[in-house]
N, C-alpha and C. Protein backbone atom coordinates (compact mmCIF):
# COMPACT_ATOMS: atom_id res chain seq x y z
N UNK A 1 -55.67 76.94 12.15
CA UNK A 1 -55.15 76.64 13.46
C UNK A 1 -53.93 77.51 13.75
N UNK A 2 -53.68 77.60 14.61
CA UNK A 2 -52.72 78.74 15.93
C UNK A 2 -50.98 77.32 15.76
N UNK A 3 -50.39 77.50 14.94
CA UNK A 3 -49.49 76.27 15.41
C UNK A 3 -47.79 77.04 15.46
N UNK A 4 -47.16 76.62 16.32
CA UNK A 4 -46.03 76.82 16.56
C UNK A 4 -45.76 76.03 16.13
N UNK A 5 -43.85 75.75 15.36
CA UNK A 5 -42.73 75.48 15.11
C UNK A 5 -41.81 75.38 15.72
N UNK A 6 -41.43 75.09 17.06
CA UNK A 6 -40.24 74.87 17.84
C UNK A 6 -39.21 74.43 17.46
N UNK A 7 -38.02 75.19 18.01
CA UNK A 7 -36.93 75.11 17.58
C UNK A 7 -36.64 74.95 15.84
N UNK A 8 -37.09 76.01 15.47
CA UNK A 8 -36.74 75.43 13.79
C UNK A 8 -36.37 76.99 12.94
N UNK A 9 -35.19 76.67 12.61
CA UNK A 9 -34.68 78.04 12.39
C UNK A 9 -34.95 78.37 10.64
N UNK A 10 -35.01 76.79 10.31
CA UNK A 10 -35.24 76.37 8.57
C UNK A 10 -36.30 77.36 7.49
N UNK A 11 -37.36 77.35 9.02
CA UNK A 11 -38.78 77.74 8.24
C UNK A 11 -39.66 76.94 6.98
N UNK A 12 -39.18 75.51 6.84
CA UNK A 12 -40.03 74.74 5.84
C UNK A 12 -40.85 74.60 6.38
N UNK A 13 -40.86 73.56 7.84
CA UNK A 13 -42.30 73.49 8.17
C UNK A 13 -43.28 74.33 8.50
N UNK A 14 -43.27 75.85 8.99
CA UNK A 14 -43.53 76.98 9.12
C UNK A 14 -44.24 76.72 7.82
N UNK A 15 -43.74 77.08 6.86
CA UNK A 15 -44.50 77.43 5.37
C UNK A 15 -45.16 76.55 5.20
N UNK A 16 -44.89 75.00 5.05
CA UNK A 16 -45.56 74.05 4.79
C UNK A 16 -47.47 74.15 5.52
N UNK A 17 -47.27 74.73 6.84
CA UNK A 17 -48.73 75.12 6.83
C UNK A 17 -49.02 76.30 6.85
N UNK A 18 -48.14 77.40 6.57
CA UNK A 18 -49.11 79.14 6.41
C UNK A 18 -49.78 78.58 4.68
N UNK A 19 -49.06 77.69 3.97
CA UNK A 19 -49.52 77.44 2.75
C UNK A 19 -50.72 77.01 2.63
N UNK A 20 -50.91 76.07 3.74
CA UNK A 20 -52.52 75.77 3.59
C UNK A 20 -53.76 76.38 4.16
N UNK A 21 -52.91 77.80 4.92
CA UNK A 21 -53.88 78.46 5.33
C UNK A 21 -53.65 78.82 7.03
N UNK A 22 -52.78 77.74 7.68
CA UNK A 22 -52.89 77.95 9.44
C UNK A 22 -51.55 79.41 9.30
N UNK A 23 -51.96 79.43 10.56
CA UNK A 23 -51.35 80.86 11.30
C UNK A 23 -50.02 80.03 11.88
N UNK A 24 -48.96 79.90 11.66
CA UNK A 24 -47.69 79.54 11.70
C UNK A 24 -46.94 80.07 11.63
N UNK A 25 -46.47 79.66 12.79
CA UNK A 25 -45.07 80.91 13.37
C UNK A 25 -44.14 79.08 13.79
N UNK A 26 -42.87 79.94 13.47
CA UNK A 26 -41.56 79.00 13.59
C UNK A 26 -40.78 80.32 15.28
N UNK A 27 -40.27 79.36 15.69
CA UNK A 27 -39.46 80.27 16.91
C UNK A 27 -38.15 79.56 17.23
N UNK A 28 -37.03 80.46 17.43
CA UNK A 28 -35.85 79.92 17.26
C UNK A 28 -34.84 80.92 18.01
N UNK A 29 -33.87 80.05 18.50
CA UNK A 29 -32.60 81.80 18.87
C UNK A 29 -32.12 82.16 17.41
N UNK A 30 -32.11 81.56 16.82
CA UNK A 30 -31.17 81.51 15.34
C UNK A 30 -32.40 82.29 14.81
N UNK A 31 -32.03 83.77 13.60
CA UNK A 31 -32.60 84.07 12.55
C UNK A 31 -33.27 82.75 11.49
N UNK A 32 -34.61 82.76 11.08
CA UNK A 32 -34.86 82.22 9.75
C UNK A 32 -34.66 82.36 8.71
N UNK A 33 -34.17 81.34 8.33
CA UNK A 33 -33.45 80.96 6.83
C UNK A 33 -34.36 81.71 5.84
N UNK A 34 -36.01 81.48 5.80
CA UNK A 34 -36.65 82.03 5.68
C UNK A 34 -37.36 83.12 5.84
N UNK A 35 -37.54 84.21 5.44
CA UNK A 35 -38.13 85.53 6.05
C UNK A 35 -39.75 85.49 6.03
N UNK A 36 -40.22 85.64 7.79
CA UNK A 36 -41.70 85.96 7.55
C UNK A 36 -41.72 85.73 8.74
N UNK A 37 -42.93 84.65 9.21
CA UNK A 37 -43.34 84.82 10.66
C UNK A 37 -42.63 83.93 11.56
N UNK A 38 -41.63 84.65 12.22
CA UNK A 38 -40.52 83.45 13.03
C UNK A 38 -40.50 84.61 14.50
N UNK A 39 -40.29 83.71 15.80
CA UNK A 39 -39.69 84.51 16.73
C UNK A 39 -38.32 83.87 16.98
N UNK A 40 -37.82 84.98 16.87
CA UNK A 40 -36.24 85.01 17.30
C UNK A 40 -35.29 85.40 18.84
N UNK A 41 -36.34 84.24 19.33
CA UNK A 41 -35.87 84.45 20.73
C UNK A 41 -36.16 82.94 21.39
N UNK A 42 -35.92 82.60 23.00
CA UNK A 42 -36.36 81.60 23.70
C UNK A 42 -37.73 81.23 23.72
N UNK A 43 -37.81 79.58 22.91
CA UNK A 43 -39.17 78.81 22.97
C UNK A 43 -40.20 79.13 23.62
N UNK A 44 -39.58 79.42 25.40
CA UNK A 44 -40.32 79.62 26.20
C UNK A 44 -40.50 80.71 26.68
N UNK A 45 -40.58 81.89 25.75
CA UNK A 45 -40.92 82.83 26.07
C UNK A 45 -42.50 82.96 24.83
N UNK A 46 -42.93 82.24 24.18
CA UNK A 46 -43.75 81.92 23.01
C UNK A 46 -44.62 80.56 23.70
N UNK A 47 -44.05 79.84 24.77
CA UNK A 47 -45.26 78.31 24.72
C UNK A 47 -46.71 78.71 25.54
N UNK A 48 -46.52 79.86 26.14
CA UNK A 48 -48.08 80.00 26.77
C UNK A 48 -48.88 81.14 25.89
N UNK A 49 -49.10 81.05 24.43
CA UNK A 49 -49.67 82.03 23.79
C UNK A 49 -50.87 80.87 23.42
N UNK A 50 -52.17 81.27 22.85
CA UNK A 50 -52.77 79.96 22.52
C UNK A 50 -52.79 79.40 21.11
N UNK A 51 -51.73 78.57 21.49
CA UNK A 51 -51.04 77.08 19.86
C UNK A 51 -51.99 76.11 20.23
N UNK A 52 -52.81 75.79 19.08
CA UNK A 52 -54.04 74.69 18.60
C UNK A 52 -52.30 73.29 18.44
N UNK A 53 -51.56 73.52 18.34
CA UNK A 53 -50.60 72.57 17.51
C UNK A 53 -48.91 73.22 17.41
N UNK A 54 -47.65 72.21 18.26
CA UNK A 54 -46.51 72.07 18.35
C UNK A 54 -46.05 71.51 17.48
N UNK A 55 -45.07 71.71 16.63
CA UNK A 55 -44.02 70.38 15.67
C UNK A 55 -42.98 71.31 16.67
N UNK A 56 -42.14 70.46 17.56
CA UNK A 56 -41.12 70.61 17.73
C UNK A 56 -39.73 70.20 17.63
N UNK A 57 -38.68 70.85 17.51
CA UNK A 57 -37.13 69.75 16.90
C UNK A 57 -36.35 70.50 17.88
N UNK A 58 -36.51 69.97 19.22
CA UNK A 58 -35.18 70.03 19.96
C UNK A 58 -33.71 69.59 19.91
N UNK A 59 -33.05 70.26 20.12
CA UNK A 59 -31.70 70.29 19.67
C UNK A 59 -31.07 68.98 20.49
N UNK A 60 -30.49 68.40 19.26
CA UNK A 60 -30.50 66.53 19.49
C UNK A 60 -28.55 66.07 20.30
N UNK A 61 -27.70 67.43 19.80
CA UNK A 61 -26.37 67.16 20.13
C UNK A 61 -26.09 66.49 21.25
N UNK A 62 -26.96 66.53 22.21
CA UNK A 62 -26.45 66.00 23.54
C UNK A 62 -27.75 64.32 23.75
N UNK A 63 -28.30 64.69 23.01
CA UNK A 63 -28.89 63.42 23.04
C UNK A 63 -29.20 62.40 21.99
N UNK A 64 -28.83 62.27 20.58
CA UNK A 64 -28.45 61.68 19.71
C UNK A 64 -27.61 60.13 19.95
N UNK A 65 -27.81 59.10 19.59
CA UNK A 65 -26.61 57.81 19.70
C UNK A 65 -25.61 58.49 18.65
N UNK A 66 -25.72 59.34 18.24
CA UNK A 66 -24.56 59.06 16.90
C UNK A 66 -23.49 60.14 17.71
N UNK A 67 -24.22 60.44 18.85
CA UNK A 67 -22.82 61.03 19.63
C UNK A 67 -22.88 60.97 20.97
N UNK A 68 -22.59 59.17 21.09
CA UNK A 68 -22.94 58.53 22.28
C UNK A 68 -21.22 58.16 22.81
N UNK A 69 -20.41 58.66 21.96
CA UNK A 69 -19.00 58.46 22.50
C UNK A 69 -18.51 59.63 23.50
N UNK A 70 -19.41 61.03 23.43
CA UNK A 70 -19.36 62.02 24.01
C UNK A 70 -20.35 62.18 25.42
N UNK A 71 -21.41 61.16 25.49
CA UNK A 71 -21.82 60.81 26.46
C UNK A 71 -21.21 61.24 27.95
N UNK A 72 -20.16 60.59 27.94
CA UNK A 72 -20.40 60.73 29.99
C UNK A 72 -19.50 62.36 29.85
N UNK A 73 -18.74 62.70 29.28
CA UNK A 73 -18.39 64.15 29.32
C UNK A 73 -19.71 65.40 29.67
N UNK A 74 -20.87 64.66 28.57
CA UNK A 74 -21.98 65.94 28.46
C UNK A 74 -22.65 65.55 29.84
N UNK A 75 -22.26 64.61 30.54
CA UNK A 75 -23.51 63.70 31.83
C UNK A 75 -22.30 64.95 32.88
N UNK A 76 -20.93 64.33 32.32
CA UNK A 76 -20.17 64.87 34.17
C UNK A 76 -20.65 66.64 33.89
N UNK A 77 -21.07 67.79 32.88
CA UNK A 77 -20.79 68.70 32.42
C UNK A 77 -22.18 69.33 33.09
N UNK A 78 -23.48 68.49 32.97
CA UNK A 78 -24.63 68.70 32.51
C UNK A 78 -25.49 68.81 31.58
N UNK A 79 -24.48 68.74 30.53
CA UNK A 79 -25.00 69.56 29.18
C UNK A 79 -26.45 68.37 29.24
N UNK A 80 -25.89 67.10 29.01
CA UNK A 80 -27.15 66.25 28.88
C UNK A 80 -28.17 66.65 29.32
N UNK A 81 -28.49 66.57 30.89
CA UNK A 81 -29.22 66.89 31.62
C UNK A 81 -30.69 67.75 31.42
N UNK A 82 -29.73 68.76 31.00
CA UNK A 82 -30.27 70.60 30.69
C UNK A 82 -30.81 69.62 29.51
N UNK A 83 -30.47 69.18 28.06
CA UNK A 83 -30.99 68.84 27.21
C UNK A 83 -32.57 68.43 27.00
N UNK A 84 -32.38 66.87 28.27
CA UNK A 84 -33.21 65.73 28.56
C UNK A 84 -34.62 67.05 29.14
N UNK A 85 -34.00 67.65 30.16
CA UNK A 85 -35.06 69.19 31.11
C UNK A 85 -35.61 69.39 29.68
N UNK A 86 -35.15 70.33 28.67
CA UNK A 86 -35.75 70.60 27.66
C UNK A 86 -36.68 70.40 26.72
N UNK A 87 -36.29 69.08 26.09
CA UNK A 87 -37.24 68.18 25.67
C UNK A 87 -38.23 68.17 26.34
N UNK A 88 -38.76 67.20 27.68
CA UNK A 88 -39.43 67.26 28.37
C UNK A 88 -40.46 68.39 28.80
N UNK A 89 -40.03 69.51 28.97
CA UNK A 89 -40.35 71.06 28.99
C UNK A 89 -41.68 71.11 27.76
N UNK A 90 -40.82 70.64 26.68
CA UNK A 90 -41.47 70.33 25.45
C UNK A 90 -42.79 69.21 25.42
N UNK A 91 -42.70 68.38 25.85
CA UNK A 91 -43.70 66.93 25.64
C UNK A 91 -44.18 67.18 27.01
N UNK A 92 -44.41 68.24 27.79
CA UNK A 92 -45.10 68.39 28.63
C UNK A 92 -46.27 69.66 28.50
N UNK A 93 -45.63 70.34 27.87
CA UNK A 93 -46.61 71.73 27.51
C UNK A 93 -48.14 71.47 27.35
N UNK A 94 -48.93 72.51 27.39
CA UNK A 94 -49.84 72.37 27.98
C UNK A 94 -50.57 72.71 26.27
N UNK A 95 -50.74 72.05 25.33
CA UNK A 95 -50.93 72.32 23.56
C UNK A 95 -51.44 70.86 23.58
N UNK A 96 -52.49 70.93 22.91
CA UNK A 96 -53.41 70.08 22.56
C UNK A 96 -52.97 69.10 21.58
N UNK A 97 -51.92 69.46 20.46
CA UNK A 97 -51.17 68.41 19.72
C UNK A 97 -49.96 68.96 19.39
N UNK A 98 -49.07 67.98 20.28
CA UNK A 98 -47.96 67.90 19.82
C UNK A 98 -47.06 66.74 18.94
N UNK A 99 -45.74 67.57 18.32
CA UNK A 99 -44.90 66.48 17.76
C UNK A 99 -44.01 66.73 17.78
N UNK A 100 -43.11 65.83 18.77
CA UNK A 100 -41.29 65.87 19.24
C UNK A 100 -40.49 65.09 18.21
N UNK A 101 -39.68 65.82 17.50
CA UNK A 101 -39.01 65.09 16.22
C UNK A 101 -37.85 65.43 16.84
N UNK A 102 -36.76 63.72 16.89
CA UNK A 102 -35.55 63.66 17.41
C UNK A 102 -35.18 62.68 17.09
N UNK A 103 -33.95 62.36 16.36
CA UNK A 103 -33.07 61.13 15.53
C UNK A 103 -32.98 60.22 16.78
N UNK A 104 -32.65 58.74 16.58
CA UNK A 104 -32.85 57.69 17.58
C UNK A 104 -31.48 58.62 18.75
N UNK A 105 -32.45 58.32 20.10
CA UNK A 105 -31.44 58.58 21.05
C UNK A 105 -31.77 57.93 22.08
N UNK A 106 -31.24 59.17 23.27
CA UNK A 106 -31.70 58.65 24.74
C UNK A 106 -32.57 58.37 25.29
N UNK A 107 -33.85 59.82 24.56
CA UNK A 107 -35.21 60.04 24.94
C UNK A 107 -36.14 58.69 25.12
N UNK A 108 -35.87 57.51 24.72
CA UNK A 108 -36.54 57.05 24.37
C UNK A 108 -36.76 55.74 25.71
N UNK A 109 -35.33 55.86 26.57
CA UNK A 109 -35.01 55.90 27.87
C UNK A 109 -35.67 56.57 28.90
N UNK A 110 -35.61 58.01 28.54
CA UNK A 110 -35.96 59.17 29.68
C UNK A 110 -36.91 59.77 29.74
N UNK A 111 -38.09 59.41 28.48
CA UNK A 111 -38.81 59.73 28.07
C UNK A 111 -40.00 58.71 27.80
N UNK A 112 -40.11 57.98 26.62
CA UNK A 112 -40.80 56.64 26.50
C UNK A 112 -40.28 56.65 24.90
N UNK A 113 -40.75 55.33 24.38
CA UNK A 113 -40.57 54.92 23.30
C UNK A 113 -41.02 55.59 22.13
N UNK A 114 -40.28 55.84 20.54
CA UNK A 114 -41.53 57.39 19.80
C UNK A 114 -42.60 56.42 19.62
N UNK A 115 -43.34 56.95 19.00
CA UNK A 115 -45.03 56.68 18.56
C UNK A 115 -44.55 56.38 16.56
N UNK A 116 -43.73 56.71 16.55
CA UNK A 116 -43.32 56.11 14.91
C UNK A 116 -41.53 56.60 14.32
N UNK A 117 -41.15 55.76 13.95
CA UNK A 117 -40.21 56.22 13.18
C UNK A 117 -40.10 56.61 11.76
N UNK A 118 -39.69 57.72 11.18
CA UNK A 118 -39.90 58.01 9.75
C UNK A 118 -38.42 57.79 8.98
N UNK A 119 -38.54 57.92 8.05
CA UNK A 119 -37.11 57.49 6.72
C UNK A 119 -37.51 58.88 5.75
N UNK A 120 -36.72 59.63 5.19
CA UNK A 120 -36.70 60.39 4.63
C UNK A 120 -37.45 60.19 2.90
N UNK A 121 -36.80 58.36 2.88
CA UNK A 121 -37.10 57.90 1.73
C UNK A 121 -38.76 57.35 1.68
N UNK A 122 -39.17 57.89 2.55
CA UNK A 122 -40.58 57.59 2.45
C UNK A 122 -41.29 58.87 2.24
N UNK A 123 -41.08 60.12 2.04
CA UNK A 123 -41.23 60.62 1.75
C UNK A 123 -40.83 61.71 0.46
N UNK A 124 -40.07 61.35 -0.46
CA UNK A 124 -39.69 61.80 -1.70
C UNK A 124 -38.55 62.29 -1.99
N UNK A 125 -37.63 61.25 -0.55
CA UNK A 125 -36.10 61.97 -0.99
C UNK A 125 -35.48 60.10 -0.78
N UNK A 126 -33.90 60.65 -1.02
CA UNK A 126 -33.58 59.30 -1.37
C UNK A 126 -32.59 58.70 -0.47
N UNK A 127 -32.81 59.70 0.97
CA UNK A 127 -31.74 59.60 1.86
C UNK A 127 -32.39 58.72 3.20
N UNK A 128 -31.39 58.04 4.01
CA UNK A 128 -32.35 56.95 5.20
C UNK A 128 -31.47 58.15 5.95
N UNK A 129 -31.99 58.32 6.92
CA UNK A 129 -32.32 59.18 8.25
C UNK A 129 -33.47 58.74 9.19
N UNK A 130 -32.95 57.97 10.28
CA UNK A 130 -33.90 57.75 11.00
C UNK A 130 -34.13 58.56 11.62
N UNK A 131 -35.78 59.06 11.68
CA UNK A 131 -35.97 60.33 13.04
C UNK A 131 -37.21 59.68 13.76
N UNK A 132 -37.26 59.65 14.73
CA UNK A 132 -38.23 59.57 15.77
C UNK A 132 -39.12 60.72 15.97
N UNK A 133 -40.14 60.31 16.55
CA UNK A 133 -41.62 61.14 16.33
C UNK A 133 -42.72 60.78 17.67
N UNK A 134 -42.43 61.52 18.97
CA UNK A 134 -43.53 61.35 20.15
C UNK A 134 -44.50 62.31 19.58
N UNK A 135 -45.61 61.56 19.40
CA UNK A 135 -47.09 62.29 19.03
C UNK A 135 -47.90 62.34 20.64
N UNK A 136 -48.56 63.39 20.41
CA UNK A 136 -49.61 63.85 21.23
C UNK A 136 -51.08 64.01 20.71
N UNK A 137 -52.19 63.59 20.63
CA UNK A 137 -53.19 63.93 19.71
C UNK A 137 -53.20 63.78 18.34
N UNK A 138 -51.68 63.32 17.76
CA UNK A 138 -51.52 63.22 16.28
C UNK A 138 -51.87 61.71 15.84
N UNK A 139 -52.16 61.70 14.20
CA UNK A 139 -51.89 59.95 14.22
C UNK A 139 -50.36 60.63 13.41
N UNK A 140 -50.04 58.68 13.41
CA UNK A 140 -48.18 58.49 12.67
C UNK A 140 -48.87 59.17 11.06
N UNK A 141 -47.85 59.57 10.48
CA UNK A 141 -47.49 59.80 9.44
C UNK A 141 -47.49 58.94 8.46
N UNK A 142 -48.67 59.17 7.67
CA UNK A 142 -48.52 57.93 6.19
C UNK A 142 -47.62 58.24 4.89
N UNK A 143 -46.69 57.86 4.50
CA UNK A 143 -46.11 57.81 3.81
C UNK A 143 -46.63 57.88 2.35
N UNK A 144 -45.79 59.42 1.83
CA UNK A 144 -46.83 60.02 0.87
C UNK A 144 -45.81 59.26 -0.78
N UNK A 145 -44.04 59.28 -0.80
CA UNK A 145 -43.89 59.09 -1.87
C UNK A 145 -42.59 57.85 -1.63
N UNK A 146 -42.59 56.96 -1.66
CA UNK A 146 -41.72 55.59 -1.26
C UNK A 146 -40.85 55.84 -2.38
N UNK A 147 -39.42 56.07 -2.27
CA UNK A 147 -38.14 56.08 -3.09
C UNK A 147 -37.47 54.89 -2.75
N UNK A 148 -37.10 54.01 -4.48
CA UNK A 148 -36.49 53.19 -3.99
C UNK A 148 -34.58 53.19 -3.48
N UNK A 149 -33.90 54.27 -4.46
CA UNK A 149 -32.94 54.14 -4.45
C UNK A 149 -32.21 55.64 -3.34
N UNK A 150 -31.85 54.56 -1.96
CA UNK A 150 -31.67 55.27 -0.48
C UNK A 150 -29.70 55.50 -0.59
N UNK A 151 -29.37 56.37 0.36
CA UNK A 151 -28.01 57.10 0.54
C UNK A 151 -28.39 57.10 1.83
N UNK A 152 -27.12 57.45 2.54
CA UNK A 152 -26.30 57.46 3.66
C UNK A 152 -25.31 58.81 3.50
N UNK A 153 -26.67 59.32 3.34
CA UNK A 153 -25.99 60.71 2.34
C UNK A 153 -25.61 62.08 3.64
N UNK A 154 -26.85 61.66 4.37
CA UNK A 154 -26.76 62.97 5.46
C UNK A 154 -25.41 62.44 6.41
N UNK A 155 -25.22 61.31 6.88
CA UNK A 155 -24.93 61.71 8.53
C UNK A 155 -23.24 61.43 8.02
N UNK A 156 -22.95 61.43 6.40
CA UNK A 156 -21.54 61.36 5.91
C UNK A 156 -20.96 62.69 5.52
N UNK A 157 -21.76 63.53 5.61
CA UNK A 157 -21.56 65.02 5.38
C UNK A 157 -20.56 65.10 5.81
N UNK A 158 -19.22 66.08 5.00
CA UNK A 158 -17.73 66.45 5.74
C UNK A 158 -18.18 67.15 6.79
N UNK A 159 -17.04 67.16 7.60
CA UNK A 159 -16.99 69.10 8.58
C UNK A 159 -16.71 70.44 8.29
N UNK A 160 -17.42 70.78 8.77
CA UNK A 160 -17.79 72.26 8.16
C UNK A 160 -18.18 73.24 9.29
N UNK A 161 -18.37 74.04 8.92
CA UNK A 161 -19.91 75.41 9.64
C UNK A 161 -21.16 74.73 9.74
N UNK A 162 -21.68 74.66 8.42
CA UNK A 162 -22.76 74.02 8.33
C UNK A 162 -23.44 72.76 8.69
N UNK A 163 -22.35 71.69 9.09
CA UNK A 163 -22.62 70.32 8.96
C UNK A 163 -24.13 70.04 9.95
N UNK A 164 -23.55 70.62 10.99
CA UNK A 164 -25.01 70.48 12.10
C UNK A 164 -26.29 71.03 11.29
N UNK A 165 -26.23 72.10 11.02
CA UNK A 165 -27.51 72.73 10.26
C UNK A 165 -28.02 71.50 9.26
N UNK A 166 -27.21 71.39 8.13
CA UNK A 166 -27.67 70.02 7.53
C UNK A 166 -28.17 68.97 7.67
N UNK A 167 -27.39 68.89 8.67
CA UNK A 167 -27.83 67.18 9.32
C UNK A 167 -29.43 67.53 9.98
N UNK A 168 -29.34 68.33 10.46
CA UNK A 168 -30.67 68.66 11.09
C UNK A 168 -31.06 69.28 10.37
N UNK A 169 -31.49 69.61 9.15
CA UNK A 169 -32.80 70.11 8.74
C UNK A 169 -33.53 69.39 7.84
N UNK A 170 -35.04 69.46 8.13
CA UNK A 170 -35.84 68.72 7.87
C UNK A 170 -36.29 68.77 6.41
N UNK A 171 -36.78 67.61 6.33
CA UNK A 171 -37.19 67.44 4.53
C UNK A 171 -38.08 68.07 3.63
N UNK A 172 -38.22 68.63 3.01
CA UNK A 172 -39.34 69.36 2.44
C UNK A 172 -40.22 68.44 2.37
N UNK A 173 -40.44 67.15 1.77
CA UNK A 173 -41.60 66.74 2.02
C UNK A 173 -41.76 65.55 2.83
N UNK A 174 -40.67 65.90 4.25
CA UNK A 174 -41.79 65.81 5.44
C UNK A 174 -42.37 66.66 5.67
N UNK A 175 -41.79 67.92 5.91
CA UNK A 175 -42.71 69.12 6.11
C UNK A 175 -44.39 69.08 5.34
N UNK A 176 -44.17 69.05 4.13
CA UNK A 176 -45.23 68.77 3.50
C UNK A 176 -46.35 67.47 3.75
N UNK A 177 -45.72 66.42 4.72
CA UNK A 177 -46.84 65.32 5.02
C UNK A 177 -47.28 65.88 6.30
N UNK A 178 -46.55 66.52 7.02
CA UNK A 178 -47.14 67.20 7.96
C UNK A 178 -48.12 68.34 8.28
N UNK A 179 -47.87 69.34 7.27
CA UNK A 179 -49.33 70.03 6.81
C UNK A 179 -50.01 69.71 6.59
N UNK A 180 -50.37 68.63 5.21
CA UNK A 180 -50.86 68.32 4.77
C UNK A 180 -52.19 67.24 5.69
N UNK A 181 -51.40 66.46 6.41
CA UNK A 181 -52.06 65.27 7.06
C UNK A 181 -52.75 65.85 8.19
N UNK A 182 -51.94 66.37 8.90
CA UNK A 182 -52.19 67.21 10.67
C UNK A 182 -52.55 68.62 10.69
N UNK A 183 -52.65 69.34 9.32
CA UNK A 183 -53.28 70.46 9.37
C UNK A 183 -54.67 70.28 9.02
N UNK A 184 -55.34 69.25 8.39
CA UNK A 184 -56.88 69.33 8.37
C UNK A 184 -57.14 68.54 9.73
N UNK A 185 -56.63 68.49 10.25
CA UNK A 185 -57.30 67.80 12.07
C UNK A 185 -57.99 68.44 12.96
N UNK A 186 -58.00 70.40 12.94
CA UNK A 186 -58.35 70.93 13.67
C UNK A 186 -58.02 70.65 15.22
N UNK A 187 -58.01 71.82 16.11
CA UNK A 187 -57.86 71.95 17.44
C UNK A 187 -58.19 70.86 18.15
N UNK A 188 -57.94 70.62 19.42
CA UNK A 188 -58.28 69.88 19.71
C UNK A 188 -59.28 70.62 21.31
N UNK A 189 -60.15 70.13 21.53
CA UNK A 189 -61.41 70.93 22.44
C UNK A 189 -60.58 70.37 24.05
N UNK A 190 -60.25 69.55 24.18
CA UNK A 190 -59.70 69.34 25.98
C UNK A 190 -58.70 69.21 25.77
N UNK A 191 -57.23 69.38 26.18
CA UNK A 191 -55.85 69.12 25.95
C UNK A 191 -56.01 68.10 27.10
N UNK A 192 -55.27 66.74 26.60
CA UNK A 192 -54.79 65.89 27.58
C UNK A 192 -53.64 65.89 28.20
């Protein structure tokens, strides 16, 4: 399958399916962490090529609760706004399966409710991170390795350069339940 990576500068999930074989490209303004098949430019200059399959991770700063004290500044500014446009931009595209990954926020207001929430620790790490997940054509995500002993490890990270990058980047093996599960699904024949 033809699948884009939105917004993901990481390149795990990228690899997670060139590994099993799909044609995966990650696209980002930011260089990849990873070297190989990434575009390094605007999303939307990449969403009308033909992608069988979206994982996208729009950039959550302006729409996140965990930075809901900054709220009406980003509302009087726009920043929100432009954000909420974005997303949307995203869960509207015209790709036969998509998946909008975004930590609990607004979207869920401006948008609708996700289709599942995931924990990091359900997948083979030992950290709780709630992220939200609007599926399109996908099913939820079955939980491949249940850890019992969980941290509060990410969103305590000091300040830094990096802190945002961290906090936002995704798990290796979510990445990996996501190949794994949604890469044998094949295309989908009518986009809804």
């Amino acid at each position: 399958m033809n699948i884009l990576i939105a917004c993901e500068e990481s390149g795990k999930v990228r690899e997670a399916f060139r590994l099993l074989g799909h044609n995966a490209w990650s696209c980002d303004i930011q260089p990849s962490r990873i070297p190989g098949h990434h575009y390094q430019k605007d999303i939307r200059d990449v969403l009308g090529l033909p992608w069988d399959m979206m994982i996208a991770f729009p950039p959550c700063t302006d729409l996140a609760v965990s930075g809901s004290r900054w709220f009406k500044e980003k509302q009087k500014d726009g920043r929100q706004k432009a954000s909420i446009d974005f997303f949307l931009m995203l869960a509207y595209s015209k790709i036969g399966r998509i998946c909008l990954e975004n930590p609990v926020g607004i979207m869920s207001t401006h948008y609708r409710k996700p289709d599942q929430i995931i924990q990091p620790w359900q997948f083979g790490h030992g950290e709780t991170k709630a992220t939200c997940l609007w599926l399109k054509n996908l099913p939820a995500l079955v939980p491949t390795n249940i850890v019992q002993g969980r941290e509060h490890r990410i969103w305590r990270l000091p300040p830094g350069p990096d802190r945002q990058r961290l906090r936002s980047e995704t798990f290796q093996g979510i990445a990996e339940a996501m190949a794994c599960q949604w890469g044998r699904l094949g295309p989908v024949l009518f986009s809804s």
